[in-house]
C-alpha atoms as a PDB file:
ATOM      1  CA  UNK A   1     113.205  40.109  85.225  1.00  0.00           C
ATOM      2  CA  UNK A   2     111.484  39.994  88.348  1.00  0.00           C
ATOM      3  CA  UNK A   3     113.919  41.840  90.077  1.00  0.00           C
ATOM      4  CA  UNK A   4     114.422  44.734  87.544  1.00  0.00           C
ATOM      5  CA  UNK A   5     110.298  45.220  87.531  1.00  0.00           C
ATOM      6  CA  UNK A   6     110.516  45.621  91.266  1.00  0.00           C
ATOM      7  CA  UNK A   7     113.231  48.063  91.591  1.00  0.00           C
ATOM      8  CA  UNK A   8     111.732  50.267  88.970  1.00  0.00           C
ATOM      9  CA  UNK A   9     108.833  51.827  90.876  1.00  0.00           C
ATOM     10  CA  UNK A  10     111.158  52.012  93.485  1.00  0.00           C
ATOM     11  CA  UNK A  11     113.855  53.715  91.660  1.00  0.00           C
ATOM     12  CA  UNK A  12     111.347  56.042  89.996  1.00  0.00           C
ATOM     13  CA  UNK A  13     109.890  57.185  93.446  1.00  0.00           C
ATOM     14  CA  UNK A  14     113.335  58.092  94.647  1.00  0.00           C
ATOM     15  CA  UNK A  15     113.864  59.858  91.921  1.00  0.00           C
ATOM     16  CA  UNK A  16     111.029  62.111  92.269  1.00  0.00           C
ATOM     17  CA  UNK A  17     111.233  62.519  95.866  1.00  0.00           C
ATOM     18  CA  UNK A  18     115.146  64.033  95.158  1.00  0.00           C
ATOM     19  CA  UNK A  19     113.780  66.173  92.732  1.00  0.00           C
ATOM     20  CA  UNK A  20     110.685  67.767  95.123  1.00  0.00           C
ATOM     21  CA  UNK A  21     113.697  67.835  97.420  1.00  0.00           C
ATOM     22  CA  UNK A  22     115.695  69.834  94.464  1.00  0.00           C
ATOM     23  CA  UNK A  23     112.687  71.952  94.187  1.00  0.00           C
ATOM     24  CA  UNK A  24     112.458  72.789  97.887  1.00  0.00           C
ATOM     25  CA  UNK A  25     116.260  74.118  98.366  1.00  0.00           C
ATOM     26  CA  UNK A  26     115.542  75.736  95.386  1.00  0.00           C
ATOM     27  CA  UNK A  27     112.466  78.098  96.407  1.00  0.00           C
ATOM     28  CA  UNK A  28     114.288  78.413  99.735  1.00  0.00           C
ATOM     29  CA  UNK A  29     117.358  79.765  98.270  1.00  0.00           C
ATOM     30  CA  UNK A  30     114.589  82.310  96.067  1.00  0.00           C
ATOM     31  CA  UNK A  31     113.266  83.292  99.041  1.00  0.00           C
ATOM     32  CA  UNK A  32     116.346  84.000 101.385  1.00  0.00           C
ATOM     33  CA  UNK A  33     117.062  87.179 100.082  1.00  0.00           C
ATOM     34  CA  UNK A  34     112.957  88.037 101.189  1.00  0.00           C
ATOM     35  CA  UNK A  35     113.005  86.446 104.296  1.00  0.00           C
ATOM     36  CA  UNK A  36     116.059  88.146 105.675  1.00  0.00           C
ATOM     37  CA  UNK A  37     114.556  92.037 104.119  1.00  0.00           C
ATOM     38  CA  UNK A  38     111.515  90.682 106.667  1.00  0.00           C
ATOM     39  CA  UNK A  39     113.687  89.661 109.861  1.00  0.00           C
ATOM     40  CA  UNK A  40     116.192  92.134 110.077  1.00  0.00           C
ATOM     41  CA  UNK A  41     114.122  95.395 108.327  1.00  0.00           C
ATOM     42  CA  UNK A  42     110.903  94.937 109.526  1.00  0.00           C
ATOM     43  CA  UNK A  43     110.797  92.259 112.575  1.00  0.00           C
ATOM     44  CA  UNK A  44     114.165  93.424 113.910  1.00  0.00           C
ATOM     45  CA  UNK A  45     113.130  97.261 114.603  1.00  0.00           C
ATOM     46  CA  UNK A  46     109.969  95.635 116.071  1.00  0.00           C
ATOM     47  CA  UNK A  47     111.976  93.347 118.560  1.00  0.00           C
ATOM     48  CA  UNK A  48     114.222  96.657 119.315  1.00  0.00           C
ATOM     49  CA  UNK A  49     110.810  98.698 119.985  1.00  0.00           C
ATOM     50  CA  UNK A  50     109.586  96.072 122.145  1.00  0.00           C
ATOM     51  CA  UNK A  51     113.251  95.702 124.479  1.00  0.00           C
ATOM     52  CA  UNK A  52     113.305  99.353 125.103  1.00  0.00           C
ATOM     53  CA  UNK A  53     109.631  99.188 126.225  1.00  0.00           C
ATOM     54  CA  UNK A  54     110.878  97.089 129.586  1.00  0.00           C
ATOM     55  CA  UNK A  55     113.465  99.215 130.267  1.00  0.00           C
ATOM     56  CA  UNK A  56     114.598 102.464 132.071  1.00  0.00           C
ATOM     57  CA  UNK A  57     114.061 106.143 130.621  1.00  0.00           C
ATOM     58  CA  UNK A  58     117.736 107.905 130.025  1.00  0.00           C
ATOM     59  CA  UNK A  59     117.976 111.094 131.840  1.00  0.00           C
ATOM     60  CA  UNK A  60     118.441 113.009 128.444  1.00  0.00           C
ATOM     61  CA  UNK A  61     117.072 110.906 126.119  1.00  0.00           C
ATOM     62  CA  UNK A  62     117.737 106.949 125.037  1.00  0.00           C
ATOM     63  CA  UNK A  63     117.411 104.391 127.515  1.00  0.00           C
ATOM     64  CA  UNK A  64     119.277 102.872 130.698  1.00  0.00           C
ATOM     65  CA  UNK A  65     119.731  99.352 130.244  1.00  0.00           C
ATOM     66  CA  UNK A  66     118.103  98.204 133.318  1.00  0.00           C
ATOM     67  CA  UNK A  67     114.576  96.340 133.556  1.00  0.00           C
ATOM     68  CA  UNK A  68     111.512  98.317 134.382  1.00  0.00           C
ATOM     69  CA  UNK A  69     107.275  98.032 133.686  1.00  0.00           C
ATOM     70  CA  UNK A  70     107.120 101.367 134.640  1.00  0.00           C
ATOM     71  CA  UNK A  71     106.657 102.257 130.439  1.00  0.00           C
ATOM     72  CA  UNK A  72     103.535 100.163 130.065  1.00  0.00           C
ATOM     73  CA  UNK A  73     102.379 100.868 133.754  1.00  0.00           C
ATOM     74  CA  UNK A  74     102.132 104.627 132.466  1.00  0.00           C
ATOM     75  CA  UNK A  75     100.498 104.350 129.150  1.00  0.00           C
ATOM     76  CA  UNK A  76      97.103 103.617 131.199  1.00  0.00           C
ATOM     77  CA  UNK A  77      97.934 105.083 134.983  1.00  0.00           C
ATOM     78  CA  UNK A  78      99.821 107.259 136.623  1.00  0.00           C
ATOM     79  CA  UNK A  79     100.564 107.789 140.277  1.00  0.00           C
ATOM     80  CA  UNK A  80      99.302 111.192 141.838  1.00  0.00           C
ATOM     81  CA  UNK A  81     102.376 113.447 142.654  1.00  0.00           C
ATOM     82  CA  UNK A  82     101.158 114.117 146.313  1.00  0.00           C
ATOM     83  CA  UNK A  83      99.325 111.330 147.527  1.00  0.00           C
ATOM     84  CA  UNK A  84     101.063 108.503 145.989  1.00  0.00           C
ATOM     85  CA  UNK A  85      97.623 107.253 144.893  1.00  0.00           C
ATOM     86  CA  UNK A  86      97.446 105.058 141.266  1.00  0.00           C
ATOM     87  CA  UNK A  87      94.985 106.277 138.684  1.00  0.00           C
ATOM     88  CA  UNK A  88      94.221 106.088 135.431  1.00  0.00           C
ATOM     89  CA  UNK A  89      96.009 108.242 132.908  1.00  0.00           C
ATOM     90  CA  UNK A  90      93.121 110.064 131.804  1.00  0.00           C
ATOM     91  CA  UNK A  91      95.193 112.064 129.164  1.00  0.00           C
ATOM     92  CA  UNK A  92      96.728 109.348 127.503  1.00  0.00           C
ATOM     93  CA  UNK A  93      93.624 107.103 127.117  1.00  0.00           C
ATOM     94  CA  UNK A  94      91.829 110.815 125.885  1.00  0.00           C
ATOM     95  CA  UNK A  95      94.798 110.789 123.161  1.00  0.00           C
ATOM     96  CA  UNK A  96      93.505 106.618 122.388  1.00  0.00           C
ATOM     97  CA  UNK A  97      90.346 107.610 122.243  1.00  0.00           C
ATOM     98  CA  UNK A  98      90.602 110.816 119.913  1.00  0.00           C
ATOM     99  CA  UNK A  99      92.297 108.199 117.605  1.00  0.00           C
ATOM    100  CA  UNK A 100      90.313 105.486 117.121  1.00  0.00           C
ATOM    101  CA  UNK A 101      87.013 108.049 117.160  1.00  0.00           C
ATOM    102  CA  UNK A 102      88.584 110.158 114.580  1.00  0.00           C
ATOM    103  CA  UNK A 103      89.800 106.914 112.570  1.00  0.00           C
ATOM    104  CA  UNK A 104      86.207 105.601 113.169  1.00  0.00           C
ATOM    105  CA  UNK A 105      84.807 108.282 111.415  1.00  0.00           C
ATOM    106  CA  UNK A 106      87.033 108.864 108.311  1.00  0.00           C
ATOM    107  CA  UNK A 107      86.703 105.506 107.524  1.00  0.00           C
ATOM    108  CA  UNK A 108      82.933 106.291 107.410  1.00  0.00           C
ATOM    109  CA  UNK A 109      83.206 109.248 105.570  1.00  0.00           C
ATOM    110  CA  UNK A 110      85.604 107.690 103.312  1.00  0.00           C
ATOM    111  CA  UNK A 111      83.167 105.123 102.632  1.00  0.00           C
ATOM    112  CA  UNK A 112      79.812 106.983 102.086  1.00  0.00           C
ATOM    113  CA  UNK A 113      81.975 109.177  99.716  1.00  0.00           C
ATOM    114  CA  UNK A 114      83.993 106.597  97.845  1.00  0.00           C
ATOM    115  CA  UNK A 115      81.589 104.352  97.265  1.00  0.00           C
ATOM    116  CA  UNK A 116      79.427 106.042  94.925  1.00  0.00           C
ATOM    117  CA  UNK A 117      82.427 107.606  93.214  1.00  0.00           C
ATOM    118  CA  UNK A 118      83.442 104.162  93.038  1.00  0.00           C
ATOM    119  CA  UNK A 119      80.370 103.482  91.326  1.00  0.00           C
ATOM    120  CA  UNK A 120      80.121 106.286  89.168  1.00  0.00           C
ATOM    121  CA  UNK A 121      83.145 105.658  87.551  1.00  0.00           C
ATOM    122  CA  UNK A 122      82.644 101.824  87.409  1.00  0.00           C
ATOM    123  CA  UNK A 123      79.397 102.779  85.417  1.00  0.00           C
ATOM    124  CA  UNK A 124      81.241 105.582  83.325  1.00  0.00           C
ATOM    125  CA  UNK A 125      81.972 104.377  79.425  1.00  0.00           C
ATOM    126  CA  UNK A 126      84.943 101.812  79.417  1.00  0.00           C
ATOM    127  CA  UNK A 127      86.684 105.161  77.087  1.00  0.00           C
ATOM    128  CA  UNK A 128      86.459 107.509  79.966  1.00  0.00           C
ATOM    129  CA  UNK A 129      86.583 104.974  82.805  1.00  0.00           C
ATOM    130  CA  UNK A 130      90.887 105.770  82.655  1.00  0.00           C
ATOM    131  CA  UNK A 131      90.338 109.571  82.925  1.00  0.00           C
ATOM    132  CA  UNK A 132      87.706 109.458  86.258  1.00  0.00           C
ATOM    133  CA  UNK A 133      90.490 107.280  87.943  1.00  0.00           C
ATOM    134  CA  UNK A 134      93.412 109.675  86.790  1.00  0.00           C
ATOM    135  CA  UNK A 135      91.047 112.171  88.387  1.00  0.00           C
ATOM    136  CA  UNK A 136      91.282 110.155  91.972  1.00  0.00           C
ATOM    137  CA  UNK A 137      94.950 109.082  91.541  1.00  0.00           C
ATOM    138  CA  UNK A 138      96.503 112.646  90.699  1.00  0.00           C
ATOM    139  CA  UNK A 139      96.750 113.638  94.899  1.00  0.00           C
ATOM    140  CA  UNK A 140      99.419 110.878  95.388  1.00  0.00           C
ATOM    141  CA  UNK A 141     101.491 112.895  93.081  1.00  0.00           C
ATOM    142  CA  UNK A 142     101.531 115.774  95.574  1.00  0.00           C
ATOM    143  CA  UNK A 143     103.572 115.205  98.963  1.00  0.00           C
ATOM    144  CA  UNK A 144     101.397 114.477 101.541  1.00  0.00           C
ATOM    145  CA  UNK A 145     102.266 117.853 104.002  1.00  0.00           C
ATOM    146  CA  UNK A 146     101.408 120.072 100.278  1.00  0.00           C
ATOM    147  CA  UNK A 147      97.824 118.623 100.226  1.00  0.00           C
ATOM    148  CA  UNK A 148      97.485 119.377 104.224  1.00  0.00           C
ATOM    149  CA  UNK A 149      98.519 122.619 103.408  1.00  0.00           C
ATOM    150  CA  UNK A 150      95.711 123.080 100.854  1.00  0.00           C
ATOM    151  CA  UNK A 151      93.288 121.186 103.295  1.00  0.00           C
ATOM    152  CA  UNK A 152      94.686 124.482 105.815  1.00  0.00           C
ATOM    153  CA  UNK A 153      94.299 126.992 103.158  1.00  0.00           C
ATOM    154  CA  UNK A 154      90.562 126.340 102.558  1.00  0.00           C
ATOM    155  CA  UNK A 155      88.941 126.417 106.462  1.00  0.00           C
ATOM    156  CA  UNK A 156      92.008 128.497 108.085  1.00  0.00           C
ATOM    157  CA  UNK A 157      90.276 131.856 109.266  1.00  0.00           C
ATOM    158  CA  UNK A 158      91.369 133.954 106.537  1.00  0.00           C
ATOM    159  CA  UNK A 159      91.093 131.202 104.335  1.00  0.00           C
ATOM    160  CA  UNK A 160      88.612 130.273 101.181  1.00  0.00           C
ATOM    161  CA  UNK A 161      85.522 128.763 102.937  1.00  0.00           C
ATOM    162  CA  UNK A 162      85.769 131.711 105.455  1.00  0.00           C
ATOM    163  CA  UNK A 163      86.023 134.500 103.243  1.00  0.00           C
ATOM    164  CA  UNK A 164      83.558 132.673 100.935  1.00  0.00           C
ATOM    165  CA  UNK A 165      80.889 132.797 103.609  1.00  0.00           C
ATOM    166  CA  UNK A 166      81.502 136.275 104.958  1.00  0.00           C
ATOM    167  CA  UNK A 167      82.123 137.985 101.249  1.00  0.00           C
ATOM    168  CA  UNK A 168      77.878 136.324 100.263  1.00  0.00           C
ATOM    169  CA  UNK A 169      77.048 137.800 103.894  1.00  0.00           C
ATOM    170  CA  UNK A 170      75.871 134.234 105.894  1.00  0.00           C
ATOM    171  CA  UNK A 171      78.551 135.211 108.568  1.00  0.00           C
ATOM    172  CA  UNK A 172      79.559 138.625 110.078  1.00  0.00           C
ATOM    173  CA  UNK A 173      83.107 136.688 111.743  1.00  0.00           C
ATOM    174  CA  UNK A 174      85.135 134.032 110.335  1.00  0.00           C
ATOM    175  CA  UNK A 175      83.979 130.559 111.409  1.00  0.00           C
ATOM    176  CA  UNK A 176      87.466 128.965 113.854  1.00  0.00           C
ATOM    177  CA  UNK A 177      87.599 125.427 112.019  1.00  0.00           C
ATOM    178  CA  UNK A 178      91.343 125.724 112.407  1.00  0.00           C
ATOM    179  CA  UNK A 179      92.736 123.128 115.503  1.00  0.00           C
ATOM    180  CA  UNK A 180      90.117 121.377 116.301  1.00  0.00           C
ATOM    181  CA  UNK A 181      88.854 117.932 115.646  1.00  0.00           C
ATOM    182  CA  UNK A 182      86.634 118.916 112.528  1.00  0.00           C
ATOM    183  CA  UNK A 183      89.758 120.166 110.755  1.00  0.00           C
ATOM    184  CA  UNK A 184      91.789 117.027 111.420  1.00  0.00           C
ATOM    185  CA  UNK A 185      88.780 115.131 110.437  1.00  0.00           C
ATOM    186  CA  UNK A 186      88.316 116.788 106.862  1.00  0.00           C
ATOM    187  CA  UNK A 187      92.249 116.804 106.206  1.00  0.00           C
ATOM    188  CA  UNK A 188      92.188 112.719 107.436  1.00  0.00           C
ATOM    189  CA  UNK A 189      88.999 112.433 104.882  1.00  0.00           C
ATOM    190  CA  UNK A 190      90.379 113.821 102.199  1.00  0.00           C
ATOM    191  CA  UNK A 191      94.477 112.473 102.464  1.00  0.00           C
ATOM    192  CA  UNK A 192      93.320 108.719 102.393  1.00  0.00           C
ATOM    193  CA  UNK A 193      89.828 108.877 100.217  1.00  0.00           C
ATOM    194  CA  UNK A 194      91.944 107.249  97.086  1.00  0.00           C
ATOM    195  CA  UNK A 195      92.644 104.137  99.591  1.00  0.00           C
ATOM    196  CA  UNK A 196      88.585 103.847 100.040  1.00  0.00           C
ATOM    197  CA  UNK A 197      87.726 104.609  96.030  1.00  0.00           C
ATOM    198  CA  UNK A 198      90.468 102.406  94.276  1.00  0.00           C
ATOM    199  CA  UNK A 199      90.020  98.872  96.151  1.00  0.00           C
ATOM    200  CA  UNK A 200      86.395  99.423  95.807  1.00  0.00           C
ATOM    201  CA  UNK A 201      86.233 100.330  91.604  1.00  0.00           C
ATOM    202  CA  UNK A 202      88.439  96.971  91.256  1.00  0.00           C
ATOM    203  CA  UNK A 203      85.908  94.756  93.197  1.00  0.00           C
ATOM    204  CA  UNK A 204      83.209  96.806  90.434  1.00  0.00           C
ATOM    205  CA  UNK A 205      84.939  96.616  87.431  1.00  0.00           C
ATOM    206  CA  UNK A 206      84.404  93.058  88.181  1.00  0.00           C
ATOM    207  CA  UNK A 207      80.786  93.416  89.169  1.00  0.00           C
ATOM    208  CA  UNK A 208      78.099  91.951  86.319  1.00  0.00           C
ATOM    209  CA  UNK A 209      75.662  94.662  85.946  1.00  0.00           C
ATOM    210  CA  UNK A 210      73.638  92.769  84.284  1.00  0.00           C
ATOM    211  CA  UNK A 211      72.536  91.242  87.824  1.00  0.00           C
ATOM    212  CA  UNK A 212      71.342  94.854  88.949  1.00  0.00           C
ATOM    213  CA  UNK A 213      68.713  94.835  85.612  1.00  0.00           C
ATOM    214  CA  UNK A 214      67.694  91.227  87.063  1.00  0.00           C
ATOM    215  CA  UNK A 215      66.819  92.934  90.280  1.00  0.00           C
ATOM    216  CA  UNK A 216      64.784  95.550  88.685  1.00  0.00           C
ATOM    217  CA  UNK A 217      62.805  93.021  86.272  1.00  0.00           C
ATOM    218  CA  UNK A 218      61.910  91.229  89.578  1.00  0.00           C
ATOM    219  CA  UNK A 219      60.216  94.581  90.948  1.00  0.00           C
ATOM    220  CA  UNK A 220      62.979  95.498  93.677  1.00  0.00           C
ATOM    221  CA  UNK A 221      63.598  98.585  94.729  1.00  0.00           C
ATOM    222  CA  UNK A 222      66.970 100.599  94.394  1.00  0.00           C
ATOM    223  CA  UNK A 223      67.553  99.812  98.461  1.00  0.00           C
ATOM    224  CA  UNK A 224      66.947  96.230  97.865  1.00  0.00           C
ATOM    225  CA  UNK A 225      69.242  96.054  94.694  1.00  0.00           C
ATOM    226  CA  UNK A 226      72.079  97.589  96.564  1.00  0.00           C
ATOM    227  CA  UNK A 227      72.015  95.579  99.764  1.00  0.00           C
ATOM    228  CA  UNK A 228      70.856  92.173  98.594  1.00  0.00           C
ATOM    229  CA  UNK A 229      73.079  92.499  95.253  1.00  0.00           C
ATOM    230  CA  UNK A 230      75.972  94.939  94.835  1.00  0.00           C
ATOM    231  CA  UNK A 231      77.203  95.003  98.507  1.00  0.00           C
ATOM    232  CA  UNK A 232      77.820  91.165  99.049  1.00  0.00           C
ATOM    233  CA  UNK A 233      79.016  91.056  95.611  1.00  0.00           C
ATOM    234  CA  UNK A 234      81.821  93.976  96.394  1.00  0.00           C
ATOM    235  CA  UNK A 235      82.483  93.339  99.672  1.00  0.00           C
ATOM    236  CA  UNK A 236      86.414  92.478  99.073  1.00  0.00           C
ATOM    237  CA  UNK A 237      86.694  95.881  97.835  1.00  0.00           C
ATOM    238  CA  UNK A 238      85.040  97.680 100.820  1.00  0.00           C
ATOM    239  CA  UNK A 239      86.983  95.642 103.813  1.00  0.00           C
ATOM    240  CA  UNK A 240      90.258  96.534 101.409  1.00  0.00           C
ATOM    241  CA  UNK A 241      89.261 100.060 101.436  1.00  0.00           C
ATOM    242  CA  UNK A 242      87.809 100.290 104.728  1.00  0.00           C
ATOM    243  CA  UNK A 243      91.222  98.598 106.214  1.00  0.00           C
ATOM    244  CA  UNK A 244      93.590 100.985 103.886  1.00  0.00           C
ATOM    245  CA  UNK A 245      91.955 103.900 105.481  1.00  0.00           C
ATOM    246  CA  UNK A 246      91.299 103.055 109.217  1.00  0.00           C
ATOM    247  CA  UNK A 247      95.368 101.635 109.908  1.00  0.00           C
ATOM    248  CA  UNK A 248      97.302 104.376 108.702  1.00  0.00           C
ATOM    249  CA  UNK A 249      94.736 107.094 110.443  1.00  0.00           C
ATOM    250  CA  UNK A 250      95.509 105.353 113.402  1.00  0.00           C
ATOM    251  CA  UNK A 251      98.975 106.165 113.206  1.00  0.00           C
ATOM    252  CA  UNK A 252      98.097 109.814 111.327  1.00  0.00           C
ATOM    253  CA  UNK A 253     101.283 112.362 112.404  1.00  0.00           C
ATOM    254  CA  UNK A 254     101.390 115.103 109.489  1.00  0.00           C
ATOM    255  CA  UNK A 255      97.586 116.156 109.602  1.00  0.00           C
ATOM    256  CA  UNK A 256      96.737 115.685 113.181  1.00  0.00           C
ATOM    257  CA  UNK A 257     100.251 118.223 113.425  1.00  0.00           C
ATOM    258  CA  UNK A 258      99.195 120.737 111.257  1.00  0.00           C
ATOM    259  CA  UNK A 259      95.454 120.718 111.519  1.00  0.00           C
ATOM    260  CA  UNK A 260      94.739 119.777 114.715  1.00  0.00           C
ATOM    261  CA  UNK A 261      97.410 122.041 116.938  1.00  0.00           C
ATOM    262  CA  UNK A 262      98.865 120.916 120.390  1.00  0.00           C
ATOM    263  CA  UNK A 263      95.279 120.541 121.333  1.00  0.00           C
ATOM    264  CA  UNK A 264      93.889 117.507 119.170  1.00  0.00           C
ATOM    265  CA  UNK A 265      97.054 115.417 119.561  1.00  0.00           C
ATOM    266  CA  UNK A 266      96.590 111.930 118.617  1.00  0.00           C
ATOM    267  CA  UNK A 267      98.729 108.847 119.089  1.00  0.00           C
ATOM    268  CA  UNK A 268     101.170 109.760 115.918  1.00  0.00           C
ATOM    269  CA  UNK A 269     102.109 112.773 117.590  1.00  0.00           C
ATOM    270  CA  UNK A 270     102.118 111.787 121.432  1.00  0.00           C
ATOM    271  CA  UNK A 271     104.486 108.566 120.380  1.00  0.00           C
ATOM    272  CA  UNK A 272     106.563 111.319 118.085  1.00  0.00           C
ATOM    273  CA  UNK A 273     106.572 113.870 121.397  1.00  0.00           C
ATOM    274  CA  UNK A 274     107.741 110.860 123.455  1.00  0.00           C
ATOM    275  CA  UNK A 275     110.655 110.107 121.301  1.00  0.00           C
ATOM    276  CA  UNK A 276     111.186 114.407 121.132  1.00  0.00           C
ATOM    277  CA  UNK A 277     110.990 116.646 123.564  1.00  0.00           C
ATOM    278  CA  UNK A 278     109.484 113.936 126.547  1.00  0.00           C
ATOM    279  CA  UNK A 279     113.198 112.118 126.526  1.00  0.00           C
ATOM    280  CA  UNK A 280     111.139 108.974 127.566  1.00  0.00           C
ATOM    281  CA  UNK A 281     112.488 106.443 124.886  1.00  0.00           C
ATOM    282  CA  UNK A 282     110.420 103.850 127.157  1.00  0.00           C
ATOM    283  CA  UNK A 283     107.343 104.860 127.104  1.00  0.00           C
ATOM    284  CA  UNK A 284     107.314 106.257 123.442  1.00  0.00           C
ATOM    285  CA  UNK A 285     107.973 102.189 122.972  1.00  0.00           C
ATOM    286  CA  UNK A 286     104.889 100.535 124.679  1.00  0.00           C
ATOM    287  CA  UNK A 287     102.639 103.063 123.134  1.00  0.00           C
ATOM    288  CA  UNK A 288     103.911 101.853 119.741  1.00  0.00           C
ATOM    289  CA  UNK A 289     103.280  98.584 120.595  1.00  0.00           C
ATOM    290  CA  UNK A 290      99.929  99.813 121.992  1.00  0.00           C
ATOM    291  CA  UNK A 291      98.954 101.034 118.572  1.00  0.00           C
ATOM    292  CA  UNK A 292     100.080  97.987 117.094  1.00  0.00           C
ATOM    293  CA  UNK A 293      97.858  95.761 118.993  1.00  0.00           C
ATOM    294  CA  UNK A 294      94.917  98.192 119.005  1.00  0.00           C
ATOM    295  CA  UNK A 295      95.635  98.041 114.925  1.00  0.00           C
ATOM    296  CA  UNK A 296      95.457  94.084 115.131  1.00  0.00           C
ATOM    297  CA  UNK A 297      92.252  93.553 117.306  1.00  0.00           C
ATOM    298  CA  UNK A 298      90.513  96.200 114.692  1.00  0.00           C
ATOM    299  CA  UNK A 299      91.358  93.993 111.453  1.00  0.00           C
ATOM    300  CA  UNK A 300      90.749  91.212 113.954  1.00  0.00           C
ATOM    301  CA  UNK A 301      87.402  92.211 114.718  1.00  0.00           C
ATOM    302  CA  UNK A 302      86.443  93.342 111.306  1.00  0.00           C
ATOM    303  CA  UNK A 303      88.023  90.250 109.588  1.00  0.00           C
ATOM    304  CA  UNK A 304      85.545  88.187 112.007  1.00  0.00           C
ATOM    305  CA  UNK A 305      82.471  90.065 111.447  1.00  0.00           C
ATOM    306  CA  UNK A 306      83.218  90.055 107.957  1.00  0.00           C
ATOM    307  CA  UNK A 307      83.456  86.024 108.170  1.00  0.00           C
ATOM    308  CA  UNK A 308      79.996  85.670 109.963  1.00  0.00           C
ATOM    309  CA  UNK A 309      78.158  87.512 107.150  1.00  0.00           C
ATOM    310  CA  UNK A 310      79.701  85.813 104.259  1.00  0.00           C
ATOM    311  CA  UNK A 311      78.908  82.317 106.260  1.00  0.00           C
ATOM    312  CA  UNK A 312      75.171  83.541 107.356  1.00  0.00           C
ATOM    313  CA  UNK A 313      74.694  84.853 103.842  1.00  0.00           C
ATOM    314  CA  UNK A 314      75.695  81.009 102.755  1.00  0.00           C
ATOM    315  CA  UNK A 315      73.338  79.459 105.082  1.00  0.00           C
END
């Protein structure tokens, strides 16, 4: 009897450490099929972006297999033509610049727009609440180069705002908005204002409003309310929407193209021109990487500050 009351624990345990071990092959057979969509579609164009940055520019294009820096020397110097003399690449760190300004901004704009929308709708009757949002969803139904065309239609010379302006006599001459950075700016705004308004209105839908009537009974003011209150409270929603916006303006190519001309180029279009008509595979390369990791420092950074204030606003 002894023996049998020993071996049963024993028995049992082995049993359920074969069946975790069941349960292990088992997710990792589930998730094969994931893992190798991740390696070979998305890590493996990555690895072949990241060879052809370390090696040789093809005469006509492509890439000669031998081993140079000379990609990520250029995408911050250059070497004068005459006197041999290194520095910096003042047009490509202009193009860097543009791009994280310009993404800087729309994320701003994004916000102080689609947060009160955000909260205008959140406040709306829970009946109507469906129709505000169709209201904000309807411009993903339209191709993205459609609504930069419509963006183009309303500040070109001839176009809407223009004619507007001159037809109620403020101007005598159209107003040039057309290729410069204010046009690329509005188009940016108004593409990727959905990715600001929607993340937001989920973190409010949420949001007890009762708390905001609270606030008022204890004499705050509207300010205090909305900084002490709502904003920690929907602060998922506006690093969502904040990092929805900023990433893919970094990377912008159709409205920087259209709206901004040959002279607002930002890094979309100078990796795209690299790839094109510069035939220098290489160097297209490290400035993709270069966007990548200018990309990951931002959500870095923000992720970080983000951290601080929720810990500070603990303490």
């Amino acid at each position: 009897m002894t023996d049998i009351a020993s071996t049963r624990p024993t028995s049992m345990r082995d049993l359920a450490a074969a069946r975790k071990r069941e349960e292990r092959r088992t997710r990792a057979f589930l998730l094969a099929p994931a893992m190798a969509i991740l390696i070979f579609a998305a890590s493996g164009p990555l690895l072949i972006v990241l060879v052809y940055s370390f090696l040789t520019p093809g005469d006509y294009g492509g890439v000669v297999w031998e081993f140079s820096l000379k990609a990520w020397f250029n995408v911050f110097a250059e070497r004068d033509f005459f006197t041999e003399e290194i520095e910096l690449a003042d047009a490509h760190l202009s193009i860097m610049w543009r791009s994280i300004k310009l993404s800087l901004m729309t994320t701003v704009i994004c916000l102080i727009i689609g947060f009160p929308t955000a909260y205008f709708i959140a406040t709306r009757p829970r009946g109507t609440r469906d129709f505000w949002m169709l209201l904000v969803i309807i411009p993903f139904w339209t191709n993205l180069l459609i609504r930069t065309f419509a963006i183009m239609e309303l500040i070109r010379n001839e176009g809407t705002f223009n004619s507007f302006l001159v037809g109620i006599g403020v101007i005598d001459t159209p107003i040039q908005m057309m290729f410069t950075e204010f046009a690329v700016l509005v188009g940016m705004a108004y593409v990727y204002l959905p990715l600001m308004i929607l993340p937001i209105y989920a973190s409010m839908e949420r949001f007890d409003f009762s708390l905001v009537e609270a606030g008022y009974d204890l004499y705050a003011t509207r300010f205090q309310v909305l900084r002490r209150i709502i904003l920690p409270l929907v602060k998922p929603g506006v690093v969502a929407g904040s990092i929805l916006v900023f990433v893919p303006c970094l990377g912008a190519y159709v409205t920087p193209r259209v709206l901004g001309g040959g002279k607002n180029m930002m890094l979309g279009n100078f990796i795209e021109l690299q790839f094109g008509q510069g035939r220098n595979w290489p160097l297209g390369a490290a400035l993709a990487l270069t966007l990548l990791v200018i990309v990951m420092v931002a959500l870095i950074f923000y992720v970080r500050a983000v951290g601080r204030e929720e810990v500070r606003g603990h303490g």
